[in-house]
C-alpha atoms as a PDB file:
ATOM      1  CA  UNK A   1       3.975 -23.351  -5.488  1.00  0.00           C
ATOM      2  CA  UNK A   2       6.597 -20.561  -6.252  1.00  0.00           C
ATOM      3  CA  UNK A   3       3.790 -18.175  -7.417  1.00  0.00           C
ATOM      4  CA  UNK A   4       1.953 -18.642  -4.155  1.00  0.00           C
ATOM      5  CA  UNK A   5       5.760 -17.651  -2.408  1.00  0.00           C
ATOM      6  CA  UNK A   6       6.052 -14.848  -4.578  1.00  0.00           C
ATOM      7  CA  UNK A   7       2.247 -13.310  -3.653  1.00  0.00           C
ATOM      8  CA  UNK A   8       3.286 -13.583   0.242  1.00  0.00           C
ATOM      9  CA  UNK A   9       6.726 -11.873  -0.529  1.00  0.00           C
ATOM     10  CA  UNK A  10       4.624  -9.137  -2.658  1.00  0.00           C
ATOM     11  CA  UNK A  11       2.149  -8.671   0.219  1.00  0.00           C
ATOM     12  CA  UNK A  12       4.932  -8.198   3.266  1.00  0.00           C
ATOM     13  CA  UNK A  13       7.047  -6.162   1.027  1.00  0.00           C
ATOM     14  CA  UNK A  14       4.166  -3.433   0.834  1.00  0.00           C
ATOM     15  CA  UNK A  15       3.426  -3.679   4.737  1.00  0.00           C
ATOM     16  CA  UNK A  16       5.936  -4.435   6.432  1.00  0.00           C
ATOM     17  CA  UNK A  17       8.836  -1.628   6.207  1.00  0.00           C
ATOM     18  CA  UNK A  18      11.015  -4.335   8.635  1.00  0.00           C
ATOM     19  CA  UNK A  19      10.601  -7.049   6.278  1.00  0.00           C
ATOM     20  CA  UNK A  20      12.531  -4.577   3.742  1.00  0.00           C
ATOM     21  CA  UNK A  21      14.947  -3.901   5.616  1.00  0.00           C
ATOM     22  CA  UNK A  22      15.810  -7.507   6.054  1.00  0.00           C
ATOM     23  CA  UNK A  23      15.857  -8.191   2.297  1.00  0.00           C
ATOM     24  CA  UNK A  24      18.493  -5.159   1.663  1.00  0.00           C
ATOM     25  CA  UNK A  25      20.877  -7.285   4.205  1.00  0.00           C
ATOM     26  CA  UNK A  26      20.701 -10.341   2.043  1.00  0.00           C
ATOM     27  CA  UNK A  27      23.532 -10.380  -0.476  1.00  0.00           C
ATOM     28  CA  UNK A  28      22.133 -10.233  -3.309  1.00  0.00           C
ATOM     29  CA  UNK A  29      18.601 -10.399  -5.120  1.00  0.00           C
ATOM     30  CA  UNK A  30      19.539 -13.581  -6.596  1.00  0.00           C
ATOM     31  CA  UNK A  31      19.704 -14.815  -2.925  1.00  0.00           C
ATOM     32  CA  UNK A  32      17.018 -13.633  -1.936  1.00  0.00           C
ATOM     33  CA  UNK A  33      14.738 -14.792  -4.553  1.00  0.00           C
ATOM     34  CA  UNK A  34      16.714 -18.359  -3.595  1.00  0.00           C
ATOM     35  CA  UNK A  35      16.150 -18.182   0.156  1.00  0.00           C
ATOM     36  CA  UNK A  36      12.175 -17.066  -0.472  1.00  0.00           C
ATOM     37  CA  UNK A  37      11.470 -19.646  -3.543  1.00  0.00           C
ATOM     38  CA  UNK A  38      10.788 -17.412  -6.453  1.00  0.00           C
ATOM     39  CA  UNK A  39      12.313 -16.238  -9.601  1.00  0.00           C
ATOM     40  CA  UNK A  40      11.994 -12.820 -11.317  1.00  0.00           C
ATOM     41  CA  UNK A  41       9.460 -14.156 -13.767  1.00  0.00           C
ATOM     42  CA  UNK A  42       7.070 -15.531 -10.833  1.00  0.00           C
ATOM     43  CA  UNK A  43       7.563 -11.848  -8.877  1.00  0.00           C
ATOM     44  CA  UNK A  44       6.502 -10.285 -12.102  1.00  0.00           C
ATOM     45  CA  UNK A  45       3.095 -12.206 -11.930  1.00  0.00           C
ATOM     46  CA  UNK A  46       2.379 -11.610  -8.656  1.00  0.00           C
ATOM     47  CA  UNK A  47       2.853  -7.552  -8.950  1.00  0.00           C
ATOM     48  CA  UNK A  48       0.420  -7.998 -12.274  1.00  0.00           C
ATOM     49  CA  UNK A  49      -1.795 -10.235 -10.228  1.00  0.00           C
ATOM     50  CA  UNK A  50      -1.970  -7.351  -7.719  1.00  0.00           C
ATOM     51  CA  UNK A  51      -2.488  -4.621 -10.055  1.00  0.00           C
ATOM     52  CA  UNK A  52      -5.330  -6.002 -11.339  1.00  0.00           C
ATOM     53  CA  UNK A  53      -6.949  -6.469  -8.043  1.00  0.00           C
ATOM     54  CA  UNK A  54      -5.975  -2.600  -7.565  1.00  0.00           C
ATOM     55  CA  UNK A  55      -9.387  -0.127  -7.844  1.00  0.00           C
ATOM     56  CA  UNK A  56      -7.629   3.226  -7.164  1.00  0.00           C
ATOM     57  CA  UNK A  57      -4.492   5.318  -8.743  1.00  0.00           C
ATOM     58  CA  UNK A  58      -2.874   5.294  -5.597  1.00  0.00           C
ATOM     59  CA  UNK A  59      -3.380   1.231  -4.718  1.00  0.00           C
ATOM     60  CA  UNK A  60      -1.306   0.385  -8.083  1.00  0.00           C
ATOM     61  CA  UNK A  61       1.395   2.936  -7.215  1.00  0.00           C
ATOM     62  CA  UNK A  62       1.996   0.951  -4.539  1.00  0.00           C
ATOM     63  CA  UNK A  63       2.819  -2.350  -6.051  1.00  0.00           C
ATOM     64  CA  UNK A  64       4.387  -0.001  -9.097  1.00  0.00           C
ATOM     65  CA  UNK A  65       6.698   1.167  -6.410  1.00  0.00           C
ATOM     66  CA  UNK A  66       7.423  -1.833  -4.753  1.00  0.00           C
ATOM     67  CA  UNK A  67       8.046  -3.122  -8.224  1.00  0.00           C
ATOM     68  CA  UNK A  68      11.036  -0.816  -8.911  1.00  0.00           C
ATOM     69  CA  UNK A  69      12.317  -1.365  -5.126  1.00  0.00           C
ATOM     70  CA  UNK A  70      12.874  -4.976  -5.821  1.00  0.00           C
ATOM     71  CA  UNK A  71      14.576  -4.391  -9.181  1.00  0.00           C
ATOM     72  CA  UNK A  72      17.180  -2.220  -6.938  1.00  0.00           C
ATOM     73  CA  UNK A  73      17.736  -4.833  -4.467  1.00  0.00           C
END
């Protein structure tokens, strides 16, 4: 499932700073989401999904943030 694809991508994206850095040398976000199996709409439920999950202030700002890095891939 693309969802399922999307939660992984979510996850590494907030731990692994390498992982990052290898999405900013794909082309484009269009290509990325292509290569990984996801569209927008599918990341946007897995950040919510996350947020939810989140108990603190500072455990949401980090899906927030990685939120507004993916929109500037």
């Amino acid at each position: 499932m693309a969802i399922d694809k999307a939660i992984t991508f979510v996850k590494k994206a907030t731990t692994e700073s390498e992982f990052r850095k290898a999405c900013y040398k794909v082309p484009s976000k269009e290509s990325l989401m292509q290569q990984i199996g996801f569209t927008d709409v599918e990341f946007d439920d897995a950040i919510n999904m996350q947020l939810v999950k989140c108990q603190t202030y500072e455990q949401a700002e980090v899906y927030q943030q990685i939120r507004m890095w993916f929109a500037s891939l």
